[in-house]
Protein backbone atom coordinates (compact mmCIF):
# COMPACT_ATOMS: atom_id res chain seq x y z
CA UNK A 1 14.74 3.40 -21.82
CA UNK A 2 14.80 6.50 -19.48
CA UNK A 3 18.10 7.80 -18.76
CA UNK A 4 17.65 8.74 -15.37
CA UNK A 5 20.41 7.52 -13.51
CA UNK A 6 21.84 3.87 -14.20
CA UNK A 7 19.52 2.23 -13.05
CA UNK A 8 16.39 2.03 -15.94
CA UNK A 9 19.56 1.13 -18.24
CA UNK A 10 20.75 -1.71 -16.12
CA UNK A 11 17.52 -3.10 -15.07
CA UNK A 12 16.75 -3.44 -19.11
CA UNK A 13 20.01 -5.64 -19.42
CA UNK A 14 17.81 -9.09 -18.11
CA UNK A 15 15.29 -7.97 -20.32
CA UNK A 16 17.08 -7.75 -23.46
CA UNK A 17 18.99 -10.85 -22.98
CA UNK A 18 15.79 -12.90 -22.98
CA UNK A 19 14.14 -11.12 -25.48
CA UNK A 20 17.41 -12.14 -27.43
CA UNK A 21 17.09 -15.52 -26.47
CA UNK A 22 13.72 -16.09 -27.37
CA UNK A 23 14.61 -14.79 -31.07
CA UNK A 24 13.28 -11.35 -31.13
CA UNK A 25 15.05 -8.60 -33.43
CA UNK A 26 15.71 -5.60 -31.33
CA UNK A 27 16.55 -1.99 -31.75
CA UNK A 28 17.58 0.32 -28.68
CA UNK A 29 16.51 3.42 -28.28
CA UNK A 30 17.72 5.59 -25.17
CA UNK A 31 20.44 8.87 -24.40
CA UNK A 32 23.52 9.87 -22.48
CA UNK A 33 25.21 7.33 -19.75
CA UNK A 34 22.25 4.76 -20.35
CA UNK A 35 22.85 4.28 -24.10
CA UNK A 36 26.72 4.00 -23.59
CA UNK A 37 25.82 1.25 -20.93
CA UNK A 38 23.73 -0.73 -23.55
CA UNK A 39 26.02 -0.45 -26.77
CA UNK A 40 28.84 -1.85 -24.41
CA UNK A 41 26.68 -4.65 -23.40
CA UNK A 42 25.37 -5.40 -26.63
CA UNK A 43 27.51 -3.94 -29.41
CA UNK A 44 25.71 -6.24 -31.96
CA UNK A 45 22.52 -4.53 -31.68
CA UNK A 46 21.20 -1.24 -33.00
CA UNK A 47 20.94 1.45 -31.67
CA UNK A 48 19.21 5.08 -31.88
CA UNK A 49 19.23 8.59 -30.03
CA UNK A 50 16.66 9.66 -28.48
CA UNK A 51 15.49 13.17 -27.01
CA UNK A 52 17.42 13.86 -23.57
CA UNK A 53 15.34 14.90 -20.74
CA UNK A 54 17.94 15.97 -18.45
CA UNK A 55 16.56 15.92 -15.23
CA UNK A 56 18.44 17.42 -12.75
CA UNK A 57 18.17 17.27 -8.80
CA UNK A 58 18.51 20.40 -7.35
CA UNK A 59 20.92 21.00 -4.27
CA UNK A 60 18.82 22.25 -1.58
CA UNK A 61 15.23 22.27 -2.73
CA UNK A 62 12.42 19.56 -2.30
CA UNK A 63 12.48 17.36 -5.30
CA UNK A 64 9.18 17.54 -6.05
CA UNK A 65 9.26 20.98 -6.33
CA UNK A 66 13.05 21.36 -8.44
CA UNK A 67 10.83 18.75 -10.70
CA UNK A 68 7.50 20.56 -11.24
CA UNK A 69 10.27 23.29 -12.32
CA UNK A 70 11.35 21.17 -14.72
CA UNK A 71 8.03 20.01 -16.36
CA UNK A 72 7.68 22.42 -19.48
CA UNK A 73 11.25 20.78 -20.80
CA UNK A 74 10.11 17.40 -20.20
CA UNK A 75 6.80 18.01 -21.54
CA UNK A 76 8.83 19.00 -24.85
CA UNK A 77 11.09 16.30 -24.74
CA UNK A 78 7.95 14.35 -24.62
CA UNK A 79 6.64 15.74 -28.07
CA UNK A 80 10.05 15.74 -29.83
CA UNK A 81 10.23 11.87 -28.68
CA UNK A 82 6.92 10.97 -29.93
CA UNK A 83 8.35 12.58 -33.22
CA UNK A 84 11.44 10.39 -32.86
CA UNK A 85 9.78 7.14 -32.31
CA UNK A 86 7.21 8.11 -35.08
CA UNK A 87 10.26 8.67 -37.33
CA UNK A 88 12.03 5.09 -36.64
CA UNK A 89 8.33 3.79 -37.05
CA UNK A 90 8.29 4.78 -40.43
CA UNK A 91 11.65 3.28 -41.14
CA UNK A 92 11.77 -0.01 -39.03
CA UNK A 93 7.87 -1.10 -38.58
CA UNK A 94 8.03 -2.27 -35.23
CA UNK A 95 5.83 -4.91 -34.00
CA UNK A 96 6.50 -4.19 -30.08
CA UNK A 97 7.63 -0.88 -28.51
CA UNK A 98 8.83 -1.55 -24.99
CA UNK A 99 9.14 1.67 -23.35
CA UNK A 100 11.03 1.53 -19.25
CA UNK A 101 9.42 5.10 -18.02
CA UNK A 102 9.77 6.68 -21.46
CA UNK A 103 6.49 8.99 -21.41
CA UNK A 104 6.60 9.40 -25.41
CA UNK A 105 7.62 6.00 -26.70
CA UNK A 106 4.75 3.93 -28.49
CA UNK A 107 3.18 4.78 -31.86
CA UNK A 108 -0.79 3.64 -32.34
CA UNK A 109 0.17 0.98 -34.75
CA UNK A 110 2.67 -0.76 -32.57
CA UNK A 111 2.18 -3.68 -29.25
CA UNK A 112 3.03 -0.62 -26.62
CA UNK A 113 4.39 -1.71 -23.22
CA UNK A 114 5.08 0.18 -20.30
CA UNK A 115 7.96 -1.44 -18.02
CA UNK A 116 7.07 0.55 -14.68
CA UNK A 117 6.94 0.03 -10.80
CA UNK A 118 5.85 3.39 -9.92
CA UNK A 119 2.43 3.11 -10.15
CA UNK A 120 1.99 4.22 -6.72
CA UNK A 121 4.29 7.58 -6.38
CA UNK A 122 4.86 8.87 -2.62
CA UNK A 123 5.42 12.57 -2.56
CA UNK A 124 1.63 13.97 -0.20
CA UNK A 125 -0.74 15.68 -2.33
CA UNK A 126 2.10 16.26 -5.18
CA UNK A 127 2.76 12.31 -5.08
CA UNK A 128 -0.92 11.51 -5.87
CA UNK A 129 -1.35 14.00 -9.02
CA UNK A 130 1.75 12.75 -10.25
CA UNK A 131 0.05 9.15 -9.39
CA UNK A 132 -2.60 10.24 -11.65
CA UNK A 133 -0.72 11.33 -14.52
CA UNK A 134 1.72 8.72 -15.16
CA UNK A 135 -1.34 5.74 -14.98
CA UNK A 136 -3.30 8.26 -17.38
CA UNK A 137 -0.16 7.73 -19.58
CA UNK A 138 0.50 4.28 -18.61
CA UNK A 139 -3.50 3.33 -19.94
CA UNK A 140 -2.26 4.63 -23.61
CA UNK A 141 -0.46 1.42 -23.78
CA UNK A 142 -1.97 -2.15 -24.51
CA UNK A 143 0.36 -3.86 -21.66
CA UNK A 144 2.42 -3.06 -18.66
CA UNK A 145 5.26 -4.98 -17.28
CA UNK A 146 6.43 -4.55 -13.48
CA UNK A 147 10.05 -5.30 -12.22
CA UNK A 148 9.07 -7.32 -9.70
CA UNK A 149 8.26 -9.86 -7.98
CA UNK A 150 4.34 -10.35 -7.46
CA UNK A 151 5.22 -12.09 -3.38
CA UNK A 152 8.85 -10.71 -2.58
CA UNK A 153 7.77 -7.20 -3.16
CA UNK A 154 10.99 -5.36 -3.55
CA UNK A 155 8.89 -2.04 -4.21
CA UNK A 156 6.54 -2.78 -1.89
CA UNK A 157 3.10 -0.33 -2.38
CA UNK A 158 5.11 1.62 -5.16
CA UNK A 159 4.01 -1.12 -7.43
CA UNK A 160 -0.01 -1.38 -6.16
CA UNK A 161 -2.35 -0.66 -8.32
CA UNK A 162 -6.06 -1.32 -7.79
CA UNK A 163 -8.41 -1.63 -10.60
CA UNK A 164 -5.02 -2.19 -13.03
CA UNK A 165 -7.02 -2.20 -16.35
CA UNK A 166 -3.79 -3.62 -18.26
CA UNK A 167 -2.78 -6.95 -19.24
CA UNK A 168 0.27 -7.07 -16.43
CA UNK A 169 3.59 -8.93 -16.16
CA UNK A 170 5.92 -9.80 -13.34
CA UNK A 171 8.95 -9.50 -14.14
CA UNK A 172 10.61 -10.33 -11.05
CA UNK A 173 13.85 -9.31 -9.71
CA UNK A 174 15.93 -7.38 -12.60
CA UNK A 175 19.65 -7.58 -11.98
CA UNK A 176 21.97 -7.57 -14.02
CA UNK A 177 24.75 -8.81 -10.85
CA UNK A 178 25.16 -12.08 -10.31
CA UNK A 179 24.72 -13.85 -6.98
CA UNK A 180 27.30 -13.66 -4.23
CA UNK A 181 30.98 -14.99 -4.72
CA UNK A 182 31.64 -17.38 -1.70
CA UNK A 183 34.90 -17.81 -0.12
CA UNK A 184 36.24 -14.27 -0.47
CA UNK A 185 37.79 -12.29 2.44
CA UNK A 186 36.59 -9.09 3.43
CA UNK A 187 38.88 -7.25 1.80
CA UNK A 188 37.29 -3.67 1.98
CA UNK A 189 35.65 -2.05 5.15
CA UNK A 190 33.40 0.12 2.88
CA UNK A 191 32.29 0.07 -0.20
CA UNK A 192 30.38 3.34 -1.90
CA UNK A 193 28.07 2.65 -4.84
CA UNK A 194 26.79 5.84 -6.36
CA UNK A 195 24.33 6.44 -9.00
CA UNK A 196 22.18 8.99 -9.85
CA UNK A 197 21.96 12.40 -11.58
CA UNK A 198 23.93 15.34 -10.78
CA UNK A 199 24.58 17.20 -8.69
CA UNK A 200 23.22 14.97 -5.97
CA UNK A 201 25.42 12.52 -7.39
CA UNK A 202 28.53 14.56 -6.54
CA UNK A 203 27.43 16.04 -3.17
CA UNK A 204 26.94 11.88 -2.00
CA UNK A 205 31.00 11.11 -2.92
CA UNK A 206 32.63 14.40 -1.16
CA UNK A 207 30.03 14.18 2.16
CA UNK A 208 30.67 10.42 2.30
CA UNK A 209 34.32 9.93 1.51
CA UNK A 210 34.94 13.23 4.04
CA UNK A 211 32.96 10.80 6.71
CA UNK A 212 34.40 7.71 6.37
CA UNK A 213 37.74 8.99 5.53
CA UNK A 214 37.79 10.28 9.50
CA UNK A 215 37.17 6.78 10.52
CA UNK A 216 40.30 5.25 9.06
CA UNK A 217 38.93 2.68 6.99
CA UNK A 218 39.87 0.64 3.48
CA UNK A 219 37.07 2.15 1.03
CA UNK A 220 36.16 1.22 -2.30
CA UNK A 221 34.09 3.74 -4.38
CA UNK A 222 32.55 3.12 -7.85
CA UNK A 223 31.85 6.70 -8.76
CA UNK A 224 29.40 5.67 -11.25
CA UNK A 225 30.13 8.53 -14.12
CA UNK A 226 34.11 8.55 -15.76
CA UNK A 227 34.30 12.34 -15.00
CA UNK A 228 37.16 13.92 -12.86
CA UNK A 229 37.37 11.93 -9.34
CA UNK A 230 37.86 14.18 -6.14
CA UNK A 231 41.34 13.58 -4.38
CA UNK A 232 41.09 11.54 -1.98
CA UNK A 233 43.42 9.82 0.61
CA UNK A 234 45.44 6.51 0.20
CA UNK A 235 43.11 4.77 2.27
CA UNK A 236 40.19 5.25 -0.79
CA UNK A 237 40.30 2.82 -4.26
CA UNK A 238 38.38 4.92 -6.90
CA UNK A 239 37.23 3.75 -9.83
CA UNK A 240 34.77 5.31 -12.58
CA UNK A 241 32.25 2.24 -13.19
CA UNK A 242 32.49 -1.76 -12.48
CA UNK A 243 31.34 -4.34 -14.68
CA UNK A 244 28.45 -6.81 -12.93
CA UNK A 245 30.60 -9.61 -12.28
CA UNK A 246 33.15 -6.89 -10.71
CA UNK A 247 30.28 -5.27 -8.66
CA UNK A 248 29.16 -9.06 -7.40
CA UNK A 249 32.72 -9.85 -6.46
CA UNK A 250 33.66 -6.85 -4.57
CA UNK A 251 29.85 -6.70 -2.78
CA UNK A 252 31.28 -10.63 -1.72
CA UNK A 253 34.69 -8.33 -0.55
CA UNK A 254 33.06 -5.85 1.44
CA UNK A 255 31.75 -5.63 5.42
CA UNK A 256 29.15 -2.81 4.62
CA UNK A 257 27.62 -1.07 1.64
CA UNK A 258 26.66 2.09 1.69
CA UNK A 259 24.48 3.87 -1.58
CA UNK A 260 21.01 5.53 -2.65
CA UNK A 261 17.85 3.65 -1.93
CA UNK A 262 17.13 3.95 -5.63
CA UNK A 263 14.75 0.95 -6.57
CA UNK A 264 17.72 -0.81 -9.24
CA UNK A 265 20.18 -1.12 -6.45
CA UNK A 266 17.91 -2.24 -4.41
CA UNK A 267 17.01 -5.27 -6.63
CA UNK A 268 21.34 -5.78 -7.11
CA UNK A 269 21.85 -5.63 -3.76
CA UNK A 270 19.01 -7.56 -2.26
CA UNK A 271 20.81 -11.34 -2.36
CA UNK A 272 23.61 -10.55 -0.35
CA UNK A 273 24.81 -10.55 3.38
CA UNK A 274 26.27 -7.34 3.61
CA UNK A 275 25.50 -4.91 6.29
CA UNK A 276 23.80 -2.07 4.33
CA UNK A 277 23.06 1.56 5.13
CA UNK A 278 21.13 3.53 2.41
CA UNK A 279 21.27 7.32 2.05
CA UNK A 280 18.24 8.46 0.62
CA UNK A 281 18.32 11.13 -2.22
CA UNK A 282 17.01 14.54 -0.24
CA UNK A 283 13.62 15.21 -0.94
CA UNK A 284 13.40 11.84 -3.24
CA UNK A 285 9.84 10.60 -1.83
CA UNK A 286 10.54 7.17 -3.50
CA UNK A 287 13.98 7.08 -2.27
CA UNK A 288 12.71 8.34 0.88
CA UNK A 289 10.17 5.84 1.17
CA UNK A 290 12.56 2.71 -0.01
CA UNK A 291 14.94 3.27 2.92
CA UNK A 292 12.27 3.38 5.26
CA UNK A 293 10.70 0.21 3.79
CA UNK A 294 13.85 -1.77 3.65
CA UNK A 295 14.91 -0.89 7.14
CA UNK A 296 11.79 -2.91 8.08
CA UNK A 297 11.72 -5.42 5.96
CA UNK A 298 15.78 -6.30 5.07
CA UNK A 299 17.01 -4.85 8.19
CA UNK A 300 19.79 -1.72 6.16
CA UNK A 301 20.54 1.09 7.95
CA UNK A 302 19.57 4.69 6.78
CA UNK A 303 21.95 7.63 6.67
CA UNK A 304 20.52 10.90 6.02
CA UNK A 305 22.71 13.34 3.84
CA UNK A 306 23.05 17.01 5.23
């Protein structure tokens, strides 16, 4: 799966554990923070490295543009994963390849499925060529799953796609949290859940902690990477990452949430009655288009970053 964030890695977890249950031998393919996530979760399994794209978000630019920037390295990481996969082909003779946004992950003599809900992308006239290119890549595959659910519509007209020519799944709801803990006191006025590449990732914790800090309230921020925290006051509990039944209990502990309007979190955070205010990733058009979405439909608040 895509390491792009937490989120791909995370959203896989449900996936795996039925696969598992249903009897399946499986083999885990992925890079970076995403693969560490999965060998922790399932240290019985094995597991492979695969090529790293590496996207980064830019600081200031649109992200469509600091993307197209970035498309002769992904097109390469593309080719050197097609290599990859062909290598572990010849190897471990695969019957299924299950690729979550991969581009370069299926071989012609394997099932190939595509685990995607952007099959709409938002982004103007850049949003519908990139629309076109990722369902010309999606059609190389013999079946496409969507983490979703076909009525609750958690990625609302990301996931349309009319005249679908593949055999299609519903996933539903992927989430690896568990529901809501009753009973517990609101223990924390905030909580900050980040996620997401850098340096985006890093520009969220400083802005937000600096804003809330001002207002004098008990925060608890899952930094969501184990590098060096910024200091913060006494008022702040910091830790790197939570575990899902730690994330579920202190979601249960908290008055309001605030995070990125990525499409994972959305899916953890969607069973709970927390006051929610998502910050969009600047120039994200998915992100962008989430928050505005949600608002409507689950009532969260939006906070746009500077």
């Amino acid at each position: 799966m895509l390491n792009w964030g937490l989120g791909h890695a995370t959203r896989s977890i449900p996936i795996i554990e039925r696969l598992l249950d249903e009897g399946h031998q499986l083999h885990i393919a992925s890079d970076g923070q995403a693969l560490d996530i999965l060998r922790h979760a399932f240290p019985q399994l094995i597991f492979h490295k695969l090529p790293a794209y590496n996207i980064k978000y830019a600081k200031h630019s649109v992200f469509w543009w600091a993307l197209l920037l970035q498309i002769p390295k992904m097109i390469q990481v593309v080719f050197r994963e097609k290599k990859a996969v062909k290598q572990l082909y010849q190897k471990n003779v695969f019957d299924w390849i299950i690729s979550d946004n991969r581009l370069g992950c299926r071989h012609p003599n394997a099932h190939n499925i595509f685990i995607s809900h952007q099959l709409t992308i938002k982004g103007g006239v850049v949003g519908m060529a990139a629309t076109r290119i990722h369902r010309h890549i999606i059609k190389k595959h013999q079946a496409l799953w969507i983490p979703d659910d076909k009525y609750l519509k958690l990625s609302g007209e990301l996931s349309t796609w009319k005249n679908n020519p593949l055999p299609t799944k519903w996933l539903g709801r992927l989430s690896r949290v568990p529901g809501p803990v009753p009973g517990l006191y609101k223990k924390y006025d905030a909580m900050i859940l980040l996620s997401g590449p850098e340096p985006q990732r890093s520009i969220l914790e400083k802005w937000l902690l600096d804003e809330l800090c001002k207002k004098q309230q008990s925060i608890l921020c899952i930094r969501g990477t184990n590098t060096t925290p910024i200091e913060t006051s006494d008022q702040v509990e910091v830790i790197p990452f939570a575990q899902p039944g730690e994330i579920s209990r202190f979601l249960s502990q908290s008055k309001r949430l605030y995070c990125r309007s990525g499409y994972s979190t959305i899916m953890d955070i969607q069973p709970y009655d927390i006051d929610v205010t998502l910050i969009p990733t600047p120039g994200q058009s998915e992100q962008e288009y989430l928050a505005e979405y949600h608002k409507e439909k689950s009532g969260y608040s939006i906070m746009r970053q500077p």
